[in-house]
N, C-alpha and C. Protein backbone atom coordinates (compact mmCIF):
# COMPACT_ATOMS: atom_id res chain seq x y z
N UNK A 1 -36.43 82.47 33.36
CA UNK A 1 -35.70 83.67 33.65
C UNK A 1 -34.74 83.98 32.51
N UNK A 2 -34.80 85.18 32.03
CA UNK A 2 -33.50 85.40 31.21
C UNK A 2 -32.59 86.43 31.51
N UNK A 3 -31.59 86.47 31.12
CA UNK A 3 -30.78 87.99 31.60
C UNK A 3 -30.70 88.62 30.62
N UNK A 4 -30.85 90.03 30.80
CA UNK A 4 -30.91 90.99 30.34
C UNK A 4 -30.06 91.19 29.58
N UNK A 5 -29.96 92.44 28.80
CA UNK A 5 -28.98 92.86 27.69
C UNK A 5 -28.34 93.77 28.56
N UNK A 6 -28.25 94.21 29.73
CA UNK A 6 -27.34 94.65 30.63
C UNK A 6 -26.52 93.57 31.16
N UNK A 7 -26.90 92.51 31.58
CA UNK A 7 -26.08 91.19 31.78
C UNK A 7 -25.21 90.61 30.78
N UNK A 8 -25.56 90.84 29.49
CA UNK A 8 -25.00 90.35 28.82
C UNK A 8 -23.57 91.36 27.96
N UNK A 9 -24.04 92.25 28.06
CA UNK A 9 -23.27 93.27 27.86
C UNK A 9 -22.39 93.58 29.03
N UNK A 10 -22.69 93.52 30.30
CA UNK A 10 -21.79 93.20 31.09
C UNK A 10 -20.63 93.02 31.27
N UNK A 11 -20.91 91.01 30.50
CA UNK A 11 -19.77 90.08 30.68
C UNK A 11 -19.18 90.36 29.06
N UNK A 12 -19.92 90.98 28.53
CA UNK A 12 -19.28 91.20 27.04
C UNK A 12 -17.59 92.19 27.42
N UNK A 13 -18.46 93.60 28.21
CA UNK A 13 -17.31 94.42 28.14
C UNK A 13 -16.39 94.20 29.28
N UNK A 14 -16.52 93.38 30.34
CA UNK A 14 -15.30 93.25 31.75
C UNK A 14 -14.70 92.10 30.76
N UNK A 15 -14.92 91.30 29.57
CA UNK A 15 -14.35 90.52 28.91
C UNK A 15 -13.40 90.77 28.32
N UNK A 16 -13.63 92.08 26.94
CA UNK A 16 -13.20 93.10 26.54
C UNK A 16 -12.37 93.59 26.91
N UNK A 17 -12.51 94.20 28.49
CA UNK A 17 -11.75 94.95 29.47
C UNK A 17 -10.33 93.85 29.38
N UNK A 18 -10.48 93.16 29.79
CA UNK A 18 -9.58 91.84 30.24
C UNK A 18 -8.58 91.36 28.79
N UNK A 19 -9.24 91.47 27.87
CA UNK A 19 -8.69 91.14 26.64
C UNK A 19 -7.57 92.52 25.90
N UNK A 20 -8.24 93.28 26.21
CA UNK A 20 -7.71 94.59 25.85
C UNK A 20 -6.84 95.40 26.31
N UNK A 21 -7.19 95.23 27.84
CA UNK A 21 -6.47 96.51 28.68
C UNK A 21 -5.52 95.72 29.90
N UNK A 22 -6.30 94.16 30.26
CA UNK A 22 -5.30 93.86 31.13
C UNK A 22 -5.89 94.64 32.28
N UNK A 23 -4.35 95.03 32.77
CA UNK A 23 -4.59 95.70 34.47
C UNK A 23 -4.54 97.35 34.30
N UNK A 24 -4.38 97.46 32.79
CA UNK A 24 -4.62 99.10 32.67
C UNK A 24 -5.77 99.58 32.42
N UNK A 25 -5.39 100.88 32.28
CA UNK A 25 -7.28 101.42 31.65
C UNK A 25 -7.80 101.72 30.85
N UNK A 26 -8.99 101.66 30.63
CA UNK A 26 -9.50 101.71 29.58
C UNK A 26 -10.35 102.37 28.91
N UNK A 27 -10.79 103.60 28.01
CA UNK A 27 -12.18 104.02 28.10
C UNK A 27 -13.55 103.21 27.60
N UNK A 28 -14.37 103.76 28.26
CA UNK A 28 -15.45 103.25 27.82
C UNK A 28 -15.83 103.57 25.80
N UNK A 29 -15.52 104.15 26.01
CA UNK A 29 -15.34 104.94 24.36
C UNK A 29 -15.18 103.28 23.26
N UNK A 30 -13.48 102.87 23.74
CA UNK A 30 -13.08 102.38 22.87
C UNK A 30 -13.41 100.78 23.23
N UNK A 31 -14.60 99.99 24.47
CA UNK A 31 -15.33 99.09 24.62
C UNK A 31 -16.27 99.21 23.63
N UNK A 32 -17.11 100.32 23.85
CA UNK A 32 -18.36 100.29 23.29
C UNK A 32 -17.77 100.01 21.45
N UNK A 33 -16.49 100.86 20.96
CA UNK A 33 -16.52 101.13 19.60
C UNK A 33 -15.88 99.31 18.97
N UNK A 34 -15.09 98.63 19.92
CA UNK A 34 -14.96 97.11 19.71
C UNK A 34 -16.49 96.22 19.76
N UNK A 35 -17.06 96.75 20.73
CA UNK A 35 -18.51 95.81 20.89
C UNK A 35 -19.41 96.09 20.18
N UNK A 36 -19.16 97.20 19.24
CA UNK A 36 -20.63 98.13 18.56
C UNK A 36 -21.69 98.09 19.34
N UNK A 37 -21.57 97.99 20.99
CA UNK A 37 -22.06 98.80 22.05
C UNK A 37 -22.57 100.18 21.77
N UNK A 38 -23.76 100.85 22.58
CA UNK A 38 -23.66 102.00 22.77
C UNK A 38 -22.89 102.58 24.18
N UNK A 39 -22.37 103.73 24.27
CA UNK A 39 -21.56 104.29 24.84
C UNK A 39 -21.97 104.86 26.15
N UNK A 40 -23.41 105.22 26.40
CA UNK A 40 -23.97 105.15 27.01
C UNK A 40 -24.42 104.25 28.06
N UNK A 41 -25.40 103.52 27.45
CA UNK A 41 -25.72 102.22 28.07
C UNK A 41 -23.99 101.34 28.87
N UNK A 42 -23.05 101.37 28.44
CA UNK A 42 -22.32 100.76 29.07
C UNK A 42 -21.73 101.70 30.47
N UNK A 43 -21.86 103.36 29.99
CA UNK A 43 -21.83 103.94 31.40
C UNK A 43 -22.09 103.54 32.83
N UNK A 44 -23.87 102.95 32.32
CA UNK A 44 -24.77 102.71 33.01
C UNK A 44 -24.01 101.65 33.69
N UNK A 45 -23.56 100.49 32.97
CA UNK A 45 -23.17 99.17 33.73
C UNK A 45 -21.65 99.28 34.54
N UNK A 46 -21.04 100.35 33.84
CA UNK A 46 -19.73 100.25 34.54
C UNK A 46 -19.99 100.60 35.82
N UNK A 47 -21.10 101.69 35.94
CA UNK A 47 -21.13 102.40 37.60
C UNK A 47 -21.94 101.29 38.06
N UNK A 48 -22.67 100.61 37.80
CA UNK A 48 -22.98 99.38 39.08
C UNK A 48 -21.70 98.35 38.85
N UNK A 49 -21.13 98.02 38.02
CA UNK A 49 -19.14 97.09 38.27
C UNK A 49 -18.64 97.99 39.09
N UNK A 50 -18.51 99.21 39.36
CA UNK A 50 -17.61 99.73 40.12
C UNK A 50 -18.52 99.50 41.55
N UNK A 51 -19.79 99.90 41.42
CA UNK A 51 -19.98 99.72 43.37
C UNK A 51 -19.72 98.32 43.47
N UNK A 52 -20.16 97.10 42.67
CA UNK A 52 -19.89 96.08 42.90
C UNK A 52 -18.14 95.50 43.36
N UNK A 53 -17.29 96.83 42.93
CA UNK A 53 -15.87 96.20 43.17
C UNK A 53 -15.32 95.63 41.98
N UNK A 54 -15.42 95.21 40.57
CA UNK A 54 -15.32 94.42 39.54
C UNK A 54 -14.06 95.47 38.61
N UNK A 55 -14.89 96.57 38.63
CA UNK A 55 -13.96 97.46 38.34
C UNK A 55 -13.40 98.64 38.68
N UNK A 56 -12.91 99.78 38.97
CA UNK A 56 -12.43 100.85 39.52
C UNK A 56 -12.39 101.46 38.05
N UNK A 57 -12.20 103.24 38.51
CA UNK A 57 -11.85 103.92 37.47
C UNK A 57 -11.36 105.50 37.41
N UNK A 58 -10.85 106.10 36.38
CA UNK A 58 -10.25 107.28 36.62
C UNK A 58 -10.39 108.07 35.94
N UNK A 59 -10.45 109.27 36.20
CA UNK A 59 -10.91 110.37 35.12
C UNK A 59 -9.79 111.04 34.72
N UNK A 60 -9.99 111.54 33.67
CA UNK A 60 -9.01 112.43 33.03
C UNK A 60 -8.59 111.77 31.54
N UNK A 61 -7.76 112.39 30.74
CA UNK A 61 -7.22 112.09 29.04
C UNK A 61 -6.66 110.49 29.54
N UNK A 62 -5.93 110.24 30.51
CA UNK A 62 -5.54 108.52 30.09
C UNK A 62 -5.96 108.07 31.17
N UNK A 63 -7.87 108.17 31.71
CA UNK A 63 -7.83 107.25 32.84
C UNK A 63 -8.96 106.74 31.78
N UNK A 64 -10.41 105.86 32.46
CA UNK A 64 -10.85 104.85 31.71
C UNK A 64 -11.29 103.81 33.45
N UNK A 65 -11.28 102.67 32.65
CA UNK A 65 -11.86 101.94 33.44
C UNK A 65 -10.65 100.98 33.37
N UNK A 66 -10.80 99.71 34.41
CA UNK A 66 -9.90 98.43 34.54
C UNK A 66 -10.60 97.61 35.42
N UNK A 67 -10.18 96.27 35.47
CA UNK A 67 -10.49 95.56 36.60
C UNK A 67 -9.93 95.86 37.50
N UNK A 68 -10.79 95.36 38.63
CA UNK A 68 -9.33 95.85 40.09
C UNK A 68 -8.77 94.12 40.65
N UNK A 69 -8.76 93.13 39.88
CA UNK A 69 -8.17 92.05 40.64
C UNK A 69 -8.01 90.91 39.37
N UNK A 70 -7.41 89.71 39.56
CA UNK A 70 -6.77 88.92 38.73
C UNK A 70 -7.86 88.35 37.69
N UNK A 71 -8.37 88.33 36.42
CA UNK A 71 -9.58 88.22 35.98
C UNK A 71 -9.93 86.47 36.20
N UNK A 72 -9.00 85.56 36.35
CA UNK A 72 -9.50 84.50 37.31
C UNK A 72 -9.99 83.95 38.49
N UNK A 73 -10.19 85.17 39.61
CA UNK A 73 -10.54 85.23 40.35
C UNK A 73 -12.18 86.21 40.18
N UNK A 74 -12.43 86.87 39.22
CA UNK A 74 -13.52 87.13 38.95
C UNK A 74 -14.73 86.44 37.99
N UNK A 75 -15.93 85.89 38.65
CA UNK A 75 -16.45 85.10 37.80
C UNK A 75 -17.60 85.68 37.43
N UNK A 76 -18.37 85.17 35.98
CA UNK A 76 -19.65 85.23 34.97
C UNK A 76 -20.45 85.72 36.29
N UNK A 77 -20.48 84.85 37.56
CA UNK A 77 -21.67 84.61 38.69
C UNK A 77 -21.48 86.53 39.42
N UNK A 78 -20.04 87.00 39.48
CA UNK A 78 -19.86 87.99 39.87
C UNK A 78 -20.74 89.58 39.34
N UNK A 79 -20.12 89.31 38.05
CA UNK A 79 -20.94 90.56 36.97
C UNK A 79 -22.29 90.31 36.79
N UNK A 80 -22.75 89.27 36.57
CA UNK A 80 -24.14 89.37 36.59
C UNK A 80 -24.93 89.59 37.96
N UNK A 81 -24.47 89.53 38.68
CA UNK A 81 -25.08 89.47 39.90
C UNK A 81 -25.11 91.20 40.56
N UNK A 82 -23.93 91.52 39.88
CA UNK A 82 -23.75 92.72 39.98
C UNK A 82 -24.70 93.92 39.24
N UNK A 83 -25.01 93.23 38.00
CA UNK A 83 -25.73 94.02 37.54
C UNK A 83 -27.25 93.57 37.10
N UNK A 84 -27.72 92.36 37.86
CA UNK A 84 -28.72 91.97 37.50
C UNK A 84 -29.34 91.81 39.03
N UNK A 85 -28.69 91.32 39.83
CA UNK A 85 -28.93 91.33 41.36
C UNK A 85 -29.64 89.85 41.53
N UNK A 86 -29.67 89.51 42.07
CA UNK A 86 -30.17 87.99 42.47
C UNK A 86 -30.80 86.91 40.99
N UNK A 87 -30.09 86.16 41.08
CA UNK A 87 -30.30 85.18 39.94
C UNK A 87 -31.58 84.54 39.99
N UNK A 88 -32.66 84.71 40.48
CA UNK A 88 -33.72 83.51 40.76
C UNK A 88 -34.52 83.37 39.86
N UNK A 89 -34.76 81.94 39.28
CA UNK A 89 -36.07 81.46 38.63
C UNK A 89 -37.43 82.17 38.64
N UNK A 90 -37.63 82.33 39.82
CA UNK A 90 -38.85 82.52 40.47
C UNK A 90 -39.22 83.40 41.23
N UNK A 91 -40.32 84.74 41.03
CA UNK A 91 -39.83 85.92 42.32
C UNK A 91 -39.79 84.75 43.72
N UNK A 92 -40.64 84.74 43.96
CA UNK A 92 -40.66 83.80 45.43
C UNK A 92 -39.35 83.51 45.88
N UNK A 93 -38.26 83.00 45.66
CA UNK A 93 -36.52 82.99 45.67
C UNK A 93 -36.32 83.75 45.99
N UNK A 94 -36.55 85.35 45.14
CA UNK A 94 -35.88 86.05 44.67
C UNK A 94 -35.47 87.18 45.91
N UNK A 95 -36.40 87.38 47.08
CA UNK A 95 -36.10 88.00 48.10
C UNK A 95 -35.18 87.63 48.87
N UNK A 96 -34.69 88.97 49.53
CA UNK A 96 -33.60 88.03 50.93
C UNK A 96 -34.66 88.60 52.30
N UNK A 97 -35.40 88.59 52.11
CA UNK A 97 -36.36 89.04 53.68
C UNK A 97 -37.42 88.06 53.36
N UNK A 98 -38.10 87.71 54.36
CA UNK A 98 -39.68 87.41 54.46
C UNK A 98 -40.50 87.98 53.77
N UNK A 99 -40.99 88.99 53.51
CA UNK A 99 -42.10 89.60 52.91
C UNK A 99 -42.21 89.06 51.62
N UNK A 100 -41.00 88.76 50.99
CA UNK A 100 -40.75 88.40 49.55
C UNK A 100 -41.70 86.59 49.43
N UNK A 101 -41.68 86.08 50.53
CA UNK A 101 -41.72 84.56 50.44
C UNK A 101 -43.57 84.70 50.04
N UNK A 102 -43.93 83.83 49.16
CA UNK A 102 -45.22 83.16 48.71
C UNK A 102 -45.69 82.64 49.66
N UNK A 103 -47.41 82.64 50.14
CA UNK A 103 -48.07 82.66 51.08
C UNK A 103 -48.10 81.30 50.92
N UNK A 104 -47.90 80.62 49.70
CA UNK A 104 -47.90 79.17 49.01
C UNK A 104 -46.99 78.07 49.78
N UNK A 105 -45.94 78.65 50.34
CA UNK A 105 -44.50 78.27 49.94
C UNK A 105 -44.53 76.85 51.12
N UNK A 106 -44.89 76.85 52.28
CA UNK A 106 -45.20 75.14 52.87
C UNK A 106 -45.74 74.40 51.95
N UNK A 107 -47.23 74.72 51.17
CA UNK A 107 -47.19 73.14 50.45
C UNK A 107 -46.81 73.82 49.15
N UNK A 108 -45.81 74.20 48.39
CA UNK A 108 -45.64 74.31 47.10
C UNK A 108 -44.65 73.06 46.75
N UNK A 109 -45.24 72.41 45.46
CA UNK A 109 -44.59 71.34 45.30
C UNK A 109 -43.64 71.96 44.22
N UNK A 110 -43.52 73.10 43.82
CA UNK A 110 -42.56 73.12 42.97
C UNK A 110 -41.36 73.87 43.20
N UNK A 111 -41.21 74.41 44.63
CA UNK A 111 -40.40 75.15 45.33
C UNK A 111 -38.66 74.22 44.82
N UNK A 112 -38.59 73.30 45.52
CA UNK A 112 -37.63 72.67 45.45
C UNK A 112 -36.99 72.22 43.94
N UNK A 113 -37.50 72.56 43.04
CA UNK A 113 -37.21 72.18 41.68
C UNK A 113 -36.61 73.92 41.47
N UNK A 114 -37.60 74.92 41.82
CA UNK A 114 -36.85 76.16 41.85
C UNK A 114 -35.45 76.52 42.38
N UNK A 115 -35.41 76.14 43.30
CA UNK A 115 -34.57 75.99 44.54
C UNK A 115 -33.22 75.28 43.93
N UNK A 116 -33.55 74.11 43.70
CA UNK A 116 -32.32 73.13 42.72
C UNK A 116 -31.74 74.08 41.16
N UNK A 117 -32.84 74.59 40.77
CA UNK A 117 -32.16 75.70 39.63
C UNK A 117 -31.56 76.87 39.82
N UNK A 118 -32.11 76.85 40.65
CA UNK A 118 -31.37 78.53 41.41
C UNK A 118 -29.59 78.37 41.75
N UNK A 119 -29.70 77.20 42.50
CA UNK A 119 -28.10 76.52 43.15
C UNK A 119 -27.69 76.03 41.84
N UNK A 120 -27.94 75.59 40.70
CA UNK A 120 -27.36 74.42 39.29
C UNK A 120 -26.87 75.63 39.09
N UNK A 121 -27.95 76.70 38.49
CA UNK A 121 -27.26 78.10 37.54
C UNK A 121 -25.99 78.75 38.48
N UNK A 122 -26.00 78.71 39.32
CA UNK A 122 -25.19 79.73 40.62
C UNK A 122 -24.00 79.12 40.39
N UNK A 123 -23.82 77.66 40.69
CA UNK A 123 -22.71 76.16 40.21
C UNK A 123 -21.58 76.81 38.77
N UNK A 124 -22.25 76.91 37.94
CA UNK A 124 -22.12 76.98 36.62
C UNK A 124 -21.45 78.28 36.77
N UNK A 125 -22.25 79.54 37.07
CA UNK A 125 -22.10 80.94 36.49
C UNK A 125 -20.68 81.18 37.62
N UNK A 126 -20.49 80.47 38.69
CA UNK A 126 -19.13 80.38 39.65
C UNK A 126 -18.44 79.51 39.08
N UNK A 127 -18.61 79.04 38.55
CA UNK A 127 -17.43 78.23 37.45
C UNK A 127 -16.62 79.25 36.43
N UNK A 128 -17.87 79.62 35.73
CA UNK A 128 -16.57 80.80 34.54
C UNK A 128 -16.44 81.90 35.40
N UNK A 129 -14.55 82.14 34.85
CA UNK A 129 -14.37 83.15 35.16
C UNK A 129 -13.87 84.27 33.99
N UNK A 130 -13.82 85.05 34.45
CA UNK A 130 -13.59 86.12 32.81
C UNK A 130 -12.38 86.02 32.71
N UNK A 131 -11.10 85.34 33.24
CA UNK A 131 -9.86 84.49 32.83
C UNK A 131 -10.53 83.81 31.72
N UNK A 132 -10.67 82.84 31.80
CA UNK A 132 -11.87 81.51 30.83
C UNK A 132 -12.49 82.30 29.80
N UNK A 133 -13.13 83.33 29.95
CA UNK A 133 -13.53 83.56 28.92
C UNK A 133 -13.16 84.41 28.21
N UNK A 134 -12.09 84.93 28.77
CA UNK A 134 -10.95 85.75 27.49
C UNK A 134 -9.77 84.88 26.86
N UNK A 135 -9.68 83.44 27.83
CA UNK A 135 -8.95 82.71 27.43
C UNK A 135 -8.80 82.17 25.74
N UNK A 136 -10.79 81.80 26.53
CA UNK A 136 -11.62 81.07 24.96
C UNK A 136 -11.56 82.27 23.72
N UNK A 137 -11.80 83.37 24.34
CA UNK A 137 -11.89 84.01 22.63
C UNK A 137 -10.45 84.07 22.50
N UNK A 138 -9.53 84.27 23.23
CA UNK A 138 -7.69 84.23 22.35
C UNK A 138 -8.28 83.13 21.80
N UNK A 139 -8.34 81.99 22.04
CA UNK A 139 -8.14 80.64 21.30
C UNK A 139 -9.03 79.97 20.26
N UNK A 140 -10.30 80.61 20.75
CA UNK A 140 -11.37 80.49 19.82
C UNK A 140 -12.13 79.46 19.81
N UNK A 141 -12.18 78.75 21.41
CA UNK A 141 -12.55 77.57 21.87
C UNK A 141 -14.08 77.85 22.66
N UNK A 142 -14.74 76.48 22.83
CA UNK A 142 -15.86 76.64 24.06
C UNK A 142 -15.16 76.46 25.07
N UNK A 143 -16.03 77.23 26.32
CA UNK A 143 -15.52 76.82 27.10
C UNK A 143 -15.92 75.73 28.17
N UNK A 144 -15.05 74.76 29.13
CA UNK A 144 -15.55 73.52 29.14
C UNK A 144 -16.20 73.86 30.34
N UNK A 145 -17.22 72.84 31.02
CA UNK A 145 -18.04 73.58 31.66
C UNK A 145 -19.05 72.09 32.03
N UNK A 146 -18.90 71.73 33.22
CA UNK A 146 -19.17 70.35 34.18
C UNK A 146 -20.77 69.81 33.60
N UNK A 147 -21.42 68.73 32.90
CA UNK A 147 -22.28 68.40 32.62
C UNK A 147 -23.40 68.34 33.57
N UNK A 148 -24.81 68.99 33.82
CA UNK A 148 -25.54 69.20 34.84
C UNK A 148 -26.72 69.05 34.11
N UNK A 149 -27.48 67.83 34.84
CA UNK A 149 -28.40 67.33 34.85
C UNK A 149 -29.34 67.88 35.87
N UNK A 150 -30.74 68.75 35.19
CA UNK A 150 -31.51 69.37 36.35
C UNK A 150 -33.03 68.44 36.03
């Protein structure tokens, strides 16, 4: 599985956001012109952060975008999820209804190895939070991050 360049751009600009603006606002304008983003494409992601709750926003000459809550309390697992929608390895995971499940799925022997990656990545991506990772670029550090053996 990989994430997208909407995922990644994502956590690039609520990063940004956090580094830049704090609890004020921000335009999209002057994300995209720090990220050499296009201006567009990040439209796209702010309006799924905002239904997601991640960010709020306001129109007019000094509104823009912001987070709406403490950026340590918002994590990597949040924005991507937001804009990528279910993390799974494997479509078979990847549903939340029945219909989605593999006709396979009683004897699949590799379910549970899916299953264990699905919960490791989820572990991890709820670990950082975009505190942490605006922390690391002020400082210019990695960030530390629990050794996981899959």
């Amino acid at each position: 599985m990989k994430i997208s360049t909407k995922g990644r751009y994502a956590l690039e600009a609520v990063t940004d956001l956090t580094l830049h603006a704090g609890m004020q606002f921000e335009s999209i304008r002057s994300i995209a012109e720090r990220r050499s983003l296009s201006e567009n494409y990040l439209e796209q992601i702010f309006i799924l952060l905002r239904h997601a709750g991640i960010v709020e926003s306001v129109r007019g000459p000094q509104g823009g975008y912001r987070i709406t809550r403490d950026p340590d309390l918002i994590t990597a697992g949040d924005v991507l999820h937001a804009v990528e929608g279910q993390m799974a390895p494997v479509l078979c995971l990847a549903s939340d209804d029945e219909s989605g499940l593999c006709e396979r799925e009683a004897r699949c022997v590799t379910r549970k190895v899916w299953q264990t990656m699905m919960r490791e990545m989820d572990l991890v991506l709820n670990q950082v939070t975009i505190g942490k990772l605006a922390e690391a670029v002020r400082t210019e550090q990695l960030i530390p991050v629990s050794d996981y053996i899959i």
